[in-house]
PDB file of N, CA and C in Angstrom:
ATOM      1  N   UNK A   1      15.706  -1.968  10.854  1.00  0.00           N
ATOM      2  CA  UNK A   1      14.849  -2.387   9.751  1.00  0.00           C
ATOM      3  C   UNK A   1      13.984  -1.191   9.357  1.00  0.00           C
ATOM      4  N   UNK A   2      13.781  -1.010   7.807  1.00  0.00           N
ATOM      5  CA  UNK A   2      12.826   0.381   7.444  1.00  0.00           C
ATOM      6  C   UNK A   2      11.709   0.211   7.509  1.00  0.00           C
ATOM      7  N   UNK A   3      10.978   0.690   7.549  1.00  0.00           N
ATOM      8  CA  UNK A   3       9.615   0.387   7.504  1.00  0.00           C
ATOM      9  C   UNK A   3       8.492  -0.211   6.423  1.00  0.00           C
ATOM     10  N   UNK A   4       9.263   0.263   5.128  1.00  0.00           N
ATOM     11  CA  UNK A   4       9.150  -0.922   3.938  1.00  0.00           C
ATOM     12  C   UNK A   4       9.157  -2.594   4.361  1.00  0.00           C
ATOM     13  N   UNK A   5      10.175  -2.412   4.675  1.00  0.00           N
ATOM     14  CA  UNK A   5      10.896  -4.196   5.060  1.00  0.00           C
ATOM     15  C   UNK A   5       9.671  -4.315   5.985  1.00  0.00           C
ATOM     16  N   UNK A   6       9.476  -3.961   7.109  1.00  0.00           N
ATOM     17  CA  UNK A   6       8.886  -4.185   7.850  1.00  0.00           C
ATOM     18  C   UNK A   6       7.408  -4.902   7.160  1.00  0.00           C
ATOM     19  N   UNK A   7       7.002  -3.599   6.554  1.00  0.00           N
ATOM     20  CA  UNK A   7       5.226  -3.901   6.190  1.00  0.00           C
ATOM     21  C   UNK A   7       5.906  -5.072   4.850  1.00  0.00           C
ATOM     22  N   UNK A   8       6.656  -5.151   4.389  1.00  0.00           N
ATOM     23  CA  UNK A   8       6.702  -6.370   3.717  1.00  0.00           C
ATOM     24  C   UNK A   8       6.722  -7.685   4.070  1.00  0.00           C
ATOM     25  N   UNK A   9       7.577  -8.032   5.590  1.00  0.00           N
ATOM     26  CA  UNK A   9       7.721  -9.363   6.023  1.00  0.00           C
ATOM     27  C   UNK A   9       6.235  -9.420   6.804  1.00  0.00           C
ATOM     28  N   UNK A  10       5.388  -8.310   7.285  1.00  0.00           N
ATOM     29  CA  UNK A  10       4.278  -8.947   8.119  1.00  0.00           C
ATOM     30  C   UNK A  10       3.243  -9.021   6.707  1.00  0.00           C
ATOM     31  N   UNK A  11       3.403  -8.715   5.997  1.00  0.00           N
ATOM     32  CA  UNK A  11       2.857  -9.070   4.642  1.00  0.00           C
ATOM     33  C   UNK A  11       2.851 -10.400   4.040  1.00  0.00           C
ATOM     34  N   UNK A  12       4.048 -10.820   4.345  1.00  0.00           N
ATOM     35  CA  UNK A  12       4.473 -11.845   3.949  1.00  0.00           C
ATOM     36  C   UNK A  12       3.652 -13.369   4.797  1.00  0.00           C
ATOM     37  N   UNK A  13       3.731 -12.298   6.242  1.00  0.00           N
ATOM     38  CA  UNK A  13       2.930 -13.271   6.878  1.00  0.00           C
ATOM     39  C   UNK A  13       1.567 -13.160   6.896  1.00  0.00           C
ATOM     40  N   UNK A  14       0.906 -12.549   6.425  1.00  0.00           N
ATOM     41  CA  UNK A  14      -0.725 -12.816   6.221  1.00  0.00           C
ATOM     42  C   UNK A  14      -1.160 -11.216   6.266  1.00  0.00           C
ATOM     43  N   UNK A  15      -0.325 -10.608   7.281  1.00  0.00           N
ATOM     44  CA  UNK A  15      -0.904  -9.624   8.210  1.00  0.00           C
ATOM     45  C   UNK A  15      -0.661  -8.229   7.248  1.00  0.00           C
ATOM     46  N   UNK A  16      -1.381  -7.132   6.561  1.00  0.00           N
ATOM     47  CA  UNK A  16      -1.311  -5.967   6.480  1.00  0.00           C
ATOM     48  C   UNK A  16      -1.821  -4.638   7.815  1.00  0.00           C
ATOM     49  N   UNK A  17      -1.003  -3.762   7.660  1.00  0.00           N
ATOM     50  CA  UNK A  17      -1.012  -2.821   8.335  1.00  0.00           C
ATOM     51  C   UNK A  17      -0.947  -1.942   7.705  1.00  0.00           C
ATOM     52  N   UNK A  18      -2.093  -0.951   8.093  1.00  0.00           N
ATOM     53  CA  UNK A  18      -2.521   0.464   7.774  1.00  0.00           C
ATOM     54  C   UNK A  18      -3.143   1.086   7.826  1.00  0.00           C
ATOM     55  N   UNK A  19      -2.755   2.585   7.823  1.00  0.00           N
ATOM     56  CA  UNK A  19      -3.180   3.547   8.912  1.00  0.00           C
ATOM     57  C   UNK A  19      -4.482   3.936   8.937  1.00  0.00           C
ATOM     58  N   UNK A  20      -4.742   4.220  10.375  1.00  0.00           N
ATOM     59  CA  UNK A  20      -6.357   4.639  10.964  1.00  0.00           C
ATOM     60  C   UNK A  20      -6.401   5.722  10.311  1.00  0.00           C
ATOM     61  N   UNK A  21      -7.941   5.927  10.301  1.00  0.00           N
ATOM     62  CA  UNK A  21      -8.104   7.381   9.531  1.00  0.00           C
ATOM     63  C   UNK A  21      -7.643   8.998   9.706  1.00  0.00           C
ATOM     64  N   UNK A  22      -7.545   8.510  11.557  1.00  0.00           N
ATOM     65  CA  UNK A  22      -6.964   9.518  12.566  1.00  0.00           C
ATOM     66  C   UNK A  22      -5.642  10.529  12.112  1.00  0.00           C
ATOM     67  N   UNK A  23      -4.449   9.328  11.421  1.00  0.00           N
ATOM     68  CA  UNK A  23      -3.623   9.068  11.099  1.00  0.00           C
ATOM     69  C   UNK A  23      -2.573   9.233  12.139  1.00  0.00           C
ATOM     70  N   UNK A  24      -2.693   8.873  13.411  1.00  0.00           N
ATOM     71  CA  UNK A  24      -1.992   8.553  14.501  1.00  0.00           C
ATOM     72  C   UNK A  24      -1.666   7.180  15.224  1.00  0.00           C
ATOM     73  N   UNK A  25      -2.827   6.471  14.176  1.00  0.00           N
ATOM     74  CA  UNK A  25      -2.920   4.768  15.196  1.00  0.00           C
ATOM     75  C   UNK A  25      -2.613   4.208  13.744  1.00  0.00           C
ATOM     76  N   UNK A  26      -1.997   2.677  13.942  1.00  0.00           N
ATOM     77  CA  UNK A  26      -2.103   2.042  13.077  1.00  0.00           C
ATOM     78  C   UNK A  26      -3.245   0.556  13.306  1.00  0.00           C
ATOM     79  N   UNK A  27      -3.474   0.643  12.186  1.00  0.00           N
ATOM     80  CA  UNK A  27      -5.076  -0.848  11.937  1.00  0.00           C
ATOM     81  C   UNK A  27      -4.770  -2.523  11.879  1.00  0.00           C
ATOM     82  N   UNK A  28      -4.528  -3.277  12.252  1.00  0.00           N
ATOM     83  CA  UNK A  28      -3.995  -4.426  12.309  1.00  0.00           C
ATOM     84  C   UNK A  28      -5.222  -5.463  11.741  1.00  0.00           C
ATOM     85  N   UNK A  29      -5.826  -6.361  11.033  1.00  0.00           N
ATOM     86  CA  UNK A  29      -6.673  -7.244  11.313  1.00  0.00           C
ATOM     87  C   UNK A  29      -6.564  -7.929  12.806  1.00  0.00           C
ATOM     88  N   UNK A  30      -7.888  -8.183  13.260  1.00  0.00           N
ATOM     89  CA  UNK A  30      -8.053  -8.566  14.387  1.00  0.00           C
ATOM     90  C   UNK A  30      -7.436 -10.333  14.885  1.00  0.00           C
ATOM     91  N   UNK A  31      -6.704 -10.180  15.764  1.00  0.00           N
ATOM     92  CA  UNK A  31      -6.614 -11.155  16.106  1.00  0.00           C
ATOM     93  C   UNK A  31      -4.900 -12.173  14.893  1.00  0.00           C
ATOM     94  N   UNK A  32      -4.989 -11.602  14.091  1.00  0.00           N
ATOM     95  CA  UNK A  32      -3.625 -11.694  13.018  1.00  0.00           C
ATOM     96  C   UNK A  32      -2.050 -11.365  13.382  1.00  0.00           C
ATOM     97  N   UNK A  33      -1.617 -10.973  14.543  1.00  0.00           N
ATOM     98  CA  UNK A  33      -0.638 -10.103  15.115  1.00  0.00           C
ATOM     99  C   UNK A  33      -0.107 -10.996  15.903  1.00  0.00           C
ATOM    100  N   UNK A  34       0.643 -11.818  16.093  1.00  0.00           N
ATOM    101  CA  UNK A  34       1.761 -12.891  17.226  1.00  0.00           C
ATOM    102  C   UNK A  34       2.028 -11.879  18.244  1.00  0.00           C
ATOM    103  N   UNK A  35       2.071 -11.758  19.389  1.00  0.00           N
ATOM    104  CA  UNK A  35       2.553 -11.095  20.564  1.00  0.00           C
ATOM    105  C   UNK A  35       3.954 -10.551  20.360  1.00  0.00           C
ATOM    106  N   UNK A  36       5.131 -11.057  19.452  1.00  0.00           N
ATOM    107  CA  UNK A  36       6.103 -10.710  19.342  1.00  0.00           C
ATOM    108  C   UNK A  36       5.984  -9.144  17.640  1.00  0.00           C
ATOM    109  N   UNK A  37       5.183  -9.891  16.548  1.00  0.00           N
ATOM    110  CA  UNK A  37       4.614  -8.811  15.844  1.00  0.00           C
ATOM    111  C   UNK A  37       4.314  -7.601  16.644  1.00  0.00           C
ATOM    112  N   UNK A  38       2.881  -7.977  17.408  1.00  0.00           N
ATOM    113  CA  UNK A  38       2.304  -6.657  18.148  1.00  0.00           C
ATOM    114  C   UNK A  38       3.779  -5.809  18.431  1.00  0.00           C
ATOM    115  N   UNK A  39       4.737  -5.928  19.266  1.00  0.00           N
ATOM    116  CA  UNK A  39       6.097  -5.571  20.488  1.00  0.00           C
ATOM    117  C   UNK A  39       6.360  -4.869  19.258  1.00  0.00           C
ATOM    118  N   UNK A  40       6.858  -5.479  17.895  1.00  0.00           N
ATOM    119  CA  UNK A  40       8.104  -4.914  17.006  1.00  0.00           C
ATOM    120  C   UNK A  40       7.216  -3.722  16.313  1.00  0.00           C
ATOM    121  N   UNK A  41       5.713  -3.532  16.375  1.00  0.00           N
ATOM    122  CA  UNK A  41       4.971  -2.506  15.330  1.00  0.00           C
ATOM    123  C   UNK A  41       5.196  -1.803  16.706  1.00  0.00           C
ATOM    124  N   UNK A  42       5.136  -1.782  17.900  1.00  0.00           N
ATOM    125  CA  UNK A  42       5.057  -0.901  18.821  1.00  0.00           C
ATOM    126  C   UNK A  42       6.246  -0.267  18.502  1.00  0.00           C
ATOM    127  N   UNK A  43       7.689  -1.093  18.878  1.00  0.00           N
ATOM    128  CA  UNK A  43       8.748  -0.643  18.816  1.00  0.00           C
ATOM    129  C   UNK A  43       9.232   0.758  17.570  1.00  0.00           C
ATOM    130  N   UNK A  44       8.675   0.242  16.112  1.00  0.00           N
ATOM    131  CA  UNK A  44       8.270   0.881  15.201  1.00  0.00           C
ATOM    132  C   UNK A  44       7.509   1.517  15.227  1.00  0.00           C
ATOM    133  N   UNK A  45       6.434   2.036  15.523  1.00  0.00           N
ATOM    134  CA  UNK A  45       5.461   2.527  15.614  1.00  0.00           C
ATOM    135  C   UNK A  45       5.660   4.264  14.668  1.00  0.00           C
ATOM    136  N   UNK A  46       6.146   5.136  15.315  1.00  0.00           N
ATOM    137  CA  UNK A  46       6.729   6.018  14.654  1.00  0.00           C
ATOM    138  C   UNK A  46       6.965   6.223  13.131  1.00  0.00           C
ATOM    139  N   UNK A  47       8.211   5.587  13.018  1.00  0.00           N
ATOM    140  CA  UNK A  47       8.615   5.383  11.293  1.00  0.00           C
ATOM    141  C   UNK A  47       7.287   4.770  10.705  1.00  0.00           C
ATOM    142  N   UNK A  48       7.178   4.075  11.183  1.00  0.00           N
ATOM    143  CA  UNK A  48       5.537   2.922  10.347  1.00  0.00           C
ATOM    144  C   UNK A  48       4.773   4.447   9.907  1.00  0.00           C
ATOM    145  N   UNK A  49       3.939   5.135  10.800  1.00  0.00           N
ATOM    146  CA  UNK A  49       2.876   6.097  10.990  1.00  0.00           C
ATOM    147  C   UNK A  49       3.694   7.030   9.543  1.00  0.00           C
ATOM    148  N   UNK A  50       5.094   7.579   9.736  1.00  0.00           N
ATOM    149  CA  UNK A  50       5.401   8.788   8.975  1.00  0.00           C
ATOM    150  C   UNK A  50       5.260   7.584   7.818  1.00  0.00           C
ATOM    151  N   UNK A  51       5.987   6.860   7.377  1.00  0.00           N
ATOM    152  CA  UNK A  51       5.807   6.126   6.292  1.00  0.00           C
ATOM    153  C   UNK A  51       4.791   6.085   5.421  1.00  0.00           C
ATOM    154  N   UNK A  52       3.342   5.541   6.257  1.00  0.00           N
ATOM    155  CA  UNK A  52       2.110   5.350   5.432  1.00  0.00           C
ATOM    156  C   UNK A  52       1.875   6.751   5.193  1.00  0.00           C
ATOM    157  N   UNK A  53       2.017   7.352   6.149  1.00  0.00           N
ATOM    158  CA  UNK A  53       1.613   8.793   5.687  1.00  0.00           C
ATOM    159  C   UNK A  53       2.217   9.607   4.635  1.00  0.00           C
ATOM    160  N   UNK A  54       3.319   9.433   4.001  1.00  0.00           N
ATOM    161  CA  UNK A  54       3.772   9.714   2.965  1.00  0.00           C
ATOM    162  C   UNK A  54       3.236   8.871   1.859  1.00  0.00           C
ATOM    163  N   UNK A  55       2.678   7.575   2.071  1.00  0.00           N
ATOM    164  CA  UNK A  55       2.684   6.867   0.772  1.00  0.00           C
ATOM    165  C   UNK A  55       0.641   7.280   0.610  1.00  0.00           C
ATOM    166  N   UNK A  56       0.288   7.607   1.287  1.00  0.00           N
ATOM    167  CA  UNK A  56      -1.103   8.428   0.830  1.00  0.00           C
ATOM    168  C   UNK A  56      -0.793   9.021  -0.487  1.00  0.00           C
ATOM    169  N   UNK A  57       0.184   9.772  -0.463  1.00  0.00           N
ATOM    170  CA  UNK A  57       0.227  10.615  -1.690  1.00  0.00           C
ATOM    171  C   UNK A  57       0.613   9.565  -2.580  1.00  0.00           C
ATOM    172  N   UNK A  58       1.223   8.291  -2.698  1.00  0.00           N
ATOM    173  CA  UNK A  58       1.723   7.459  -3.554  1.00  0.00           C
ATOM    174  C   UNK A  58       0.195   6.883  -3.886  1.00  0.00           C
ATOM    175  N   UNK A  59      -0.680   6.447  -2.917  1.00  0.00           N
ATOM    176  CA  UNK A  59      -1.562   5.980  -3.224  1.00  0.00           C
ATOM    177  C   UNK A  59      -2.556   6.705  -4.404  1.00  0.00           C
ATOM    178  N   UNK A  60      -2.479   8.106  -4.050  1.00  0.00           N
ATOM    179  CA  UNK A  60      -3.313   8.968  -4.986  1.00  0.00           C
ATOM    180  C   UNK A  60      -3.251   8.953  -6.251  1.00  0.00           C
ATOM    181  N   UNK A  61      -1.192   9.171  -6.366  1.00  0.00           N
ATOM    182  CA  UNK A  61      -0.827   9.096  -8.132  1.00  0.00           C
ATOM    183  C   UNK A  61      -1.038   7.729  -8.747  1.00  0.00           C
ATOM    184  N   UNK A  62      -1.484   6.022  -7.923  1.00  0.00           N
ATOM    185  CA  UNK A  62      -1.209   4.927  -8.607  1.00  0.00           C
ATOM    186  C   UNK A  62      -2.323   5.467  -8.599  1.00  0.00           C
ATOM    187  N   UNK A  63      -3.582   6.226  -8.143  1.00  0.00           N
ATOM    188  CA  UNK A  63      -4.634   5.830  -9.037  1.00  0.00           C
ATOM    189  C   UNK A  63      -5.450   6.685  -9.950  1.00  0.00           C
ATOM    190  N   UNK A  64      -4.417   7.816 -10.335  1.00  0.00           N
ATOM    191  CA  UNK A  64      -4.792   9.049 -10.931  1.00  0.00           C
ATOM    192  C   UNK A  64      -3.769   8.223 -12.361  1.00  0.00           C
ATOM    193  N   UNK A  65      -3.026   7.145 -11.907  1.00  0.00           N
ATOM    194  CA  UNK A  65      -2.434   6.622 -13.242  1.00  0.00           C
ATOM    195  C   UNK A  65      -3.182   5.420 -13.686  1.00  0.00           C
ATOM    196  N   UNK A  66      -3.777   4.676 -12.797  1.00  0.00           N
ATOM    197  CA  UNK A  66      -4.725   3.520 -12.927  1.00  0.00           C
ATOM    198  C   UNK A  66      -5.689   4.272 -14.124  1.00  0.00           C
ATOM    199  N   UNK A  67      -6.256   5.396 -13.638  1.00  0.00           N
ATOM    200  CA  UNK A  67      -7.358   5.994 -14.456  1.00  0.00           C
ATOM    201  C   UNK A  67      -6.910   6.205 -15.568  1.00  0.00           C
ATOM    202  N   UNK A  68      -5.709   7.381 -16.128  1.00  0.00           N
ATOM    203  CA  UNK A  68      -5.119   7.144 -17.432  1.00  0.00           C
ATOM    204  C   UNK A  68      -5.046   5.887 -17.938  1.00  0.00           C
ATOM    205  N   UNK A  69      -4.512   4.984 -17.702  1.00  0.00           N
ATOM    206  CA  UNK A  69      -4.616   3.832 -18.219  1.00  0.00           C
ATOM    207  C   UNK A  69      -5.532   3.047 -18.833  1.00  0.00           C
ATOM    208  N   UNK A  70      -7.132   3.789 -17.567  1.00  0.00           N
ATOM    209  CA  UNK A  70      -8.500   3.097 -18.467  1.00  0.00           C
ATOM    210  C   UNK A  70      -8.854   3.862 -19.205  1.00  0.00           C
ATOM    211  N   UNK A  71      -8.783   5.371 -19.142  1.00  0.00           N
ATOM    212  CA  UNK A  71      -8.639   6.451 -20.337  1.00  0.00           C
ATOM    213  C   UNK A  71      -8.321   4.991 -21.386  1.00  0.00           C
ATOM    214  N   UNK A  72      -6.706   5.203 -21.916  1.00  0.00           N
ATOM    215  CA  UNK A  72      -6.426   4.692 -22.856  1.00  0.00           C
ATOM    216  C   UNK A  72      -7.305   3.074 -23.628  1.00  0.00           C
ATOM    217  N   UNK A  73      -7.969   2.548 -22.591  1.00  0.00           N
ATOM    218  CA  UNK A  73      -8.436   1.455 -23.258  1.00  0.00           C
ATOM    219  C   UNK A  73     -10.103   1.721 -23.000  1.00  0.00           C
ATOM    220  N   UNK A  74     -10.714   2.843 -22.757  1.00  0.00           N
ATOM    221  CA  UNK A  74     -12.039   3.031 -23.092  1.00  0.00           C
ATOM    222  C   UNK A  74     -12.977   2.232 -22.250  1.00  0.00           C
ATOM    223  N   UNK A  75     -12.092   2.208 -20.948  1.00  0.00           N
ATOM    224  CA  UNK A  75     -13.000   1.474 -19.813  1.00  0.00           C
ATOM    225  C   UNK A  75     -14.266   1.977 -19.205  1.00  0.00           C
ATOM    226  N   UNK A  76     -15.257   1.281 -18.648  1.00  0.00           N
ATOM    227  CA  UNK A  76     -16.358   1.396 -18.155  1.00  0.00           C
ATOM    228  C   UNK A  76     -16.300   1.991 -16.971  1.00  0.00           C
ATOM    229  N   UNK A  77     -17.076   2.225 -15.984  1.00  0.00           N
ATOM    230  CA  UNK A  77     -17.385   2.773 -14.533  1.00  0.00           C
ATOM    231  C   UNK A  77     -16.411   1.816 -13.656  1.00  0.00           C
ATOM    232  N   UNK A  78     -17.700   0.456 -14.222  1.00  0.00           N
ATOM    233  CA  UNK A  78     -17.260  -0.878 -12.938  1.00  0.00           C
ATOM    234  C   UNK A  78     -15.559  -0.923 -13.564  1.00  0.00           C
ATOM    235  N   UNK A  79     -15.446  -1.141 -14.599  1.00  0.00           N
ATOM    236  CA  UNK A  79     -14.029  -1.761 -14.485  1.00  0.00           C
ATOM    237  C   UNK A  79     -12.646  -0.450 -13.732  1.00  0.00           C
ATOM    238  N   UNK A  80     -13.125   0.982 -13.767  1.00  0.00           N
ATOM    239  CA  UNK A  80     -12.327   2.024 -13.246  1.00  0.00           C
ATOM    240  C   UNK A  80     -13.057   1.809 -11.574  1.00  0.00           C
ATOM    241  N   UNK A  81     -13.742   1.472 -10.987  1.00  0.00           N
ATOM    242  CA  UNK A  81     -14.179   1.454  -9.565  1.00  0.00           C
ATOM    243  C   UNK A  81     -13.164   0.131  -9.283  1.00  0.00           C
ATOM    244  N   UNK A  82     -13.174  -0.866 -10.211  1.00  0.00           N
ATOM    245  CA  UNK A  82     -12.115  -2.225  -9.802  1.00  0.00           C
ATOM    246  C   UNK A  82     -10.986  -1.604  -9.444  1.00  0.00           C
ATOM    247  N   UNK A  83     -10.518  -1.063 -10.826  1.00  0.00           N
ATOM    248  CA  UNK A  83      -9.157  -0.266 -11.052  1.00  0.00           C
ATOM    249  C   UNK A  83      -8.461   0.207  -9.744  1.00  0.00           C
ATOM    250  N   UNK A  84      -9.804   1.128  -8.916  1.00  0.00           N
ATOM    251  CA  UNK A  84      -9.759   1.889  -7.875  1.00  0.00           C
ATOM    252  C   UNK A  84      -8.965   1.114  -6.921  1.00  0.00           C
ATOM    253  N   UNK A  85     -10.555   0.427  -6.906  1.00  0.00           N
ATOM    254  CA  UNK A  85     -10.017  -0.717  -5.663  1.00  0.00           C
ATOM    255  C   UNK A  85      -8.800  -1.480  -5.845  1.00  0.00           C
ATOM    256  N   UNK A  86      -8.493  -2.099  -6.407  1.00  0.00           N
ATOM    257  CA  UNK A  86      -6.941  -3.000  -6.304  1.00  0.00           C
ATOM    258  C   UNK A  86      -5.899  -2.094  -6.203  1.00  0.00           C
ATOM    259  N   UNK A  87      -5.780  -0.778  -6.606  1.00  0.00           N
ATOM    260  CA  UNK A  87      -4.871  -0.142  -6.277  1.00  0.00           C
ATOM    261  C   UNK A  87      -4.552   0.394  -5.102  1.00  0.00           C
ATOM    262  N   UNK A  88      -5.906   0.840  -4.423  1.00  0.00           N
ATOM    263  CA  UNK A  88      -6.325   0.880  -2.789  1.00  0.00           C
ATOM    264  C   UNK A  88      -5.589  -0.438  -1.753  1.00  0.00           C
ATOM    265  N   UNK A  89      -6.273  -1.286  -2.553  1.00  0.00           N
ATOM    266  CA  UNK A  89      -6.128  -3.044  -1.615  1.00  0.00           C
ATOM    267  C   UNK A  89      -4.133  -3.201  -2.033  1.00  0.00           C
ATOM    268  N   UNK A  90      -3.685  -2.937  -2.840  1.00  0.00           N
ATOM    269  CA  UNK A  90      -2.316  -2.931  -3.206  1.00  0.00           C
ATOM    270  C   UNK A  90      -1.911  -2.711  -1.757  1.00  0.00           C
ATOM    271  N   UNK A  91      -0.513  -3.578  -1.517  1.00  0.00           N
ATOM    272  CA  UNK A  91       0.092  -3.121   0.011  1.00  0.00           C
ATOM    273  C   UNK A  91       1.115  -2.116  -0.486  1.00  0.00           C
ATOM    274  N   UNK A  92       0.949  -1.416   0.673  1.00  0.00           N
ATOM    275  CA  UNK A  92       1.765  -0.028   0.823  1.00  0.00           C
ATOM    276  C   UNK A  92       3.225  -0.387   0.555  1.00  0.00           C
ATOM    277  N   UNK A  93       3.444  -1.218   0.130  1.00  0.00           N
ATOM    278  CA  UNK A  93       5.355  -1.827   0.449  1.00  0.00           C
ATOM    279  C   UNK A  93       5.298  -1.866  -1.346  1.00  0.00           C
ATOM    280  N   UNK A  94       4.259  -1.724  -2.234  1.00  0.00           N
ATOM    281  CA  UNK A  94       4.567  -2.505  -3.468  1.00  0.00           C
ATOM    282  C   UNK A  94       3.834  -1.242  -4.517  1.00  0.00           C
ATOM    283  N   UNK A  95       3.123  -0.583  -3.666  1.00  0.00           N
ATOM    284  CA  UNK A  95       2.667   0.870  -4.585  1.00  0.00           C
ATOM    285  C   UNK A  95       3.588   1.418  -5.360  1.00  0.00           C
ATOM    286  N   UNK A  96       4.145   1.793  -5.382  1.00  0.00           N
ATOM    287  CA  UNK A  96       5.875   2.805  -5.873  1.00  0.00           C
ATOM    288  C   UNK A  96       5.976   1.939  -7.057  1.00  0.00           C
ATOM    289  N   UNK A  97       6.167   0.558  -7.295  1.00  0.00           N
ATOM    290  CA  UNK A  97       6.338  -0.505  -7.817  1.00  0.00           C
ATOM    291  C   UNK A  97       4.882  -0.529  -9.040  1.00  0.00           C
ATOM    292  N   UNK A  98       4.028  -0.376  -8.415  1.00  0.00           N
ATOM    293  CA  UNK A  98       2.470  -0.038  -9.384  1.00  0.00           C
ATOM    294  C   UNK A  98       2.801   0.735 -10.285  1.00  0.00           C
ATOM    295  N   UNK A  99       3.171   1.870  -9.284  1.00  0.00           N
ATOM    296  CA  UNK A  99       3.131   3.185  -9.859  1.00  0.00           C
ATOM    297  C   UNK A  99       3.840   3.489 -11.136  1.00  0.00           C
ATOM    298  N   UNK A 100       5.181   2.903 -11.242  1.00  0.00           N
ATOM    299  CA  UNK A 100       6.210   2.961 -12.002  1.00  0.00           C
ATOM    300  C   UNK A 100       5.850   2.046 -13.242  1.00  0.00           C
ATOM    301  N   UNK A 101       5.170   0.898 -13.506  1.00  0.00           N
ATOM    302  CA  UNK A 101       4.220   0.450 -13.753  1.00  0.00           C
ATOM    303  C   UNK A 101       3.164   1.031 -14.609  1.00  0.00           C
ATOM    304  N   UNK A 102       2.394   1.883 -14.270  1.00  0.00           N
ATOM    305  CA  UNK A 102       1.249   2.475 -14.918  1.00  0.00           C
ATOM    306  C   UNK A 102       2.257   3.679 -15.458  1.00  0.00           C
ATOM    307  N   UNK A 103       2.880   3.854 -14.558  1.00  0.00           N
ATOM    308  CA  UNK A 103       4.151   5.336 -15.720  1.00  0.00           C
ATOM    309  C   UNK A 103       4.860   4.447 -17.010  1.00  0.00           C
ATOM    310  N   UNK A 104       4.927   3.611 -17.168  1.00  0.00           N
ATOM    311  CA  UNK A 104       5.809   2.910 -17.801  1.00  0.00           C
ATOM    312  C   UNK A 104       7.431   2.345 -17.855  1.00  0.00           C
ATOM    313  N   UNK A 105       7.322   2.962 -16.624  1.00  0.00           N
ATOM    314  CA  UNK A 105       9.057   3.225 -15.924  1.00  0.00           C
ATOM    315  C   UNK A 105       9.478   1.616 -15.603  1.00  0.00           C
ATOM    316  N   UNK A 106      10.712   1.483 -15.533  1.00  0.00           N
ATOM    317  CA  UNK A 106      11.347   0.236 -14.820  1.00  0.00           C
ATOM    318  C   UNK A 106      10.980  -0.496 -13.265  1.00  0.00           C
ATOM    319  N   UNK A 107      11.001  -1.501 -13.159  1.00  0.00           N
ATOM    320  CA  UNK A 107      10.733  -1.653 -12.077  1.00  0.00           C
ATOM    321  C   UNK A 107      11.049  -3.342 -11.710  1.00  0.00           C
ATOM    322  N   UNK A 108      11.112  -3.540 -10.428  1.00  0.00           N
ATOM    323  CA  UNK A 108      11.735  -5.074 -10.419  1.00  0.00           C
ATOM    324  C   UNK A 108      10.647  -6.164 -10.570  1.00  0.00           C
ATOM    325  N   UNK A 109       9.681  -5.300 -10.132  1.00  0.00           N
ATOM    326  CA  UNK A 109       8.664  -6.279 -10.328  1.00  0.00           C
ATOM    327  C   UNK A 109       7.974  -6.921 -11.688  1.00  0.00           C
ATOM    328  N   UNK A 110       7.920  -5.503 -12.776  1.00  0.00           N
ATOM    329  CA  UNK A 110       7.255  -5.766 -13.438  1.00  0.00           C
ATOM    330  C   UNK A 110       7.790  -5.504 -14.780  1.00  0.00           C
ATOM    331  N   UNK A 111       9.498  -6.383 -14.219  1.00  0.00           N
ATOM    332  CA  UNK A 111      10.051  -6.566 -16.083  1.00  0.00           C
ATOM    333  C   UNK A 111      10.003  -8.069 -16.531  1.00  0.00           C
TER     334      UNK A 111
END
């Protein structure tokens, strides 16, 4: 299983994961993790870590495109600090998907 899939089905179940600031540990909400979850992020552990760590940079461009976007409609502070944030709070499995999105590009999600 890739590590997409992965952060998508524990997504699915309530639970997001992502990375400590360290960028060696991964962050779980407390107490959210089934004993069999915890085993399979261990098992993963690796791919998970390189993963998020590549999508940092994904995170940067959804929101260097979020901002163009309020460019274009003459947005305020608060509504580009929102902007910020939901693109931040966005799970790492669905960024790429934003992103393509604020580019105007195709995407499955958002035809």
């Amino acid at each position: 299983m890739n590590p997409t899939a992965i952060l998508a089905e524990l997504w699915a179940d309530g639970v997001s994961i992502t990375l400590a600031s360290d960028g060696v540990n991964l962050v779980a909400p407390a107490g959210r993790l089934t004993p069999a979850q915890r085993q399979f992020i261990r098992e993963h552990k690796p791919a998970l870590i390189d993963f998020l760590l590549a999508t940092r940079a994904t995170t940067d461009a959804v929101i260097e495109s979020a901002m163009r976007r309020c460019d274009d409609f003459d947005d305020g502070e608060a509504a580009r600090e929102q902007m910020r944030q939901d693109c931040i709070n966005t799970p790492t499995h669905l960024q790429a998907d934003l992103l393509a999105h604020f580019q105007g590009k195709p995407s499955k999600f958002w035809n």
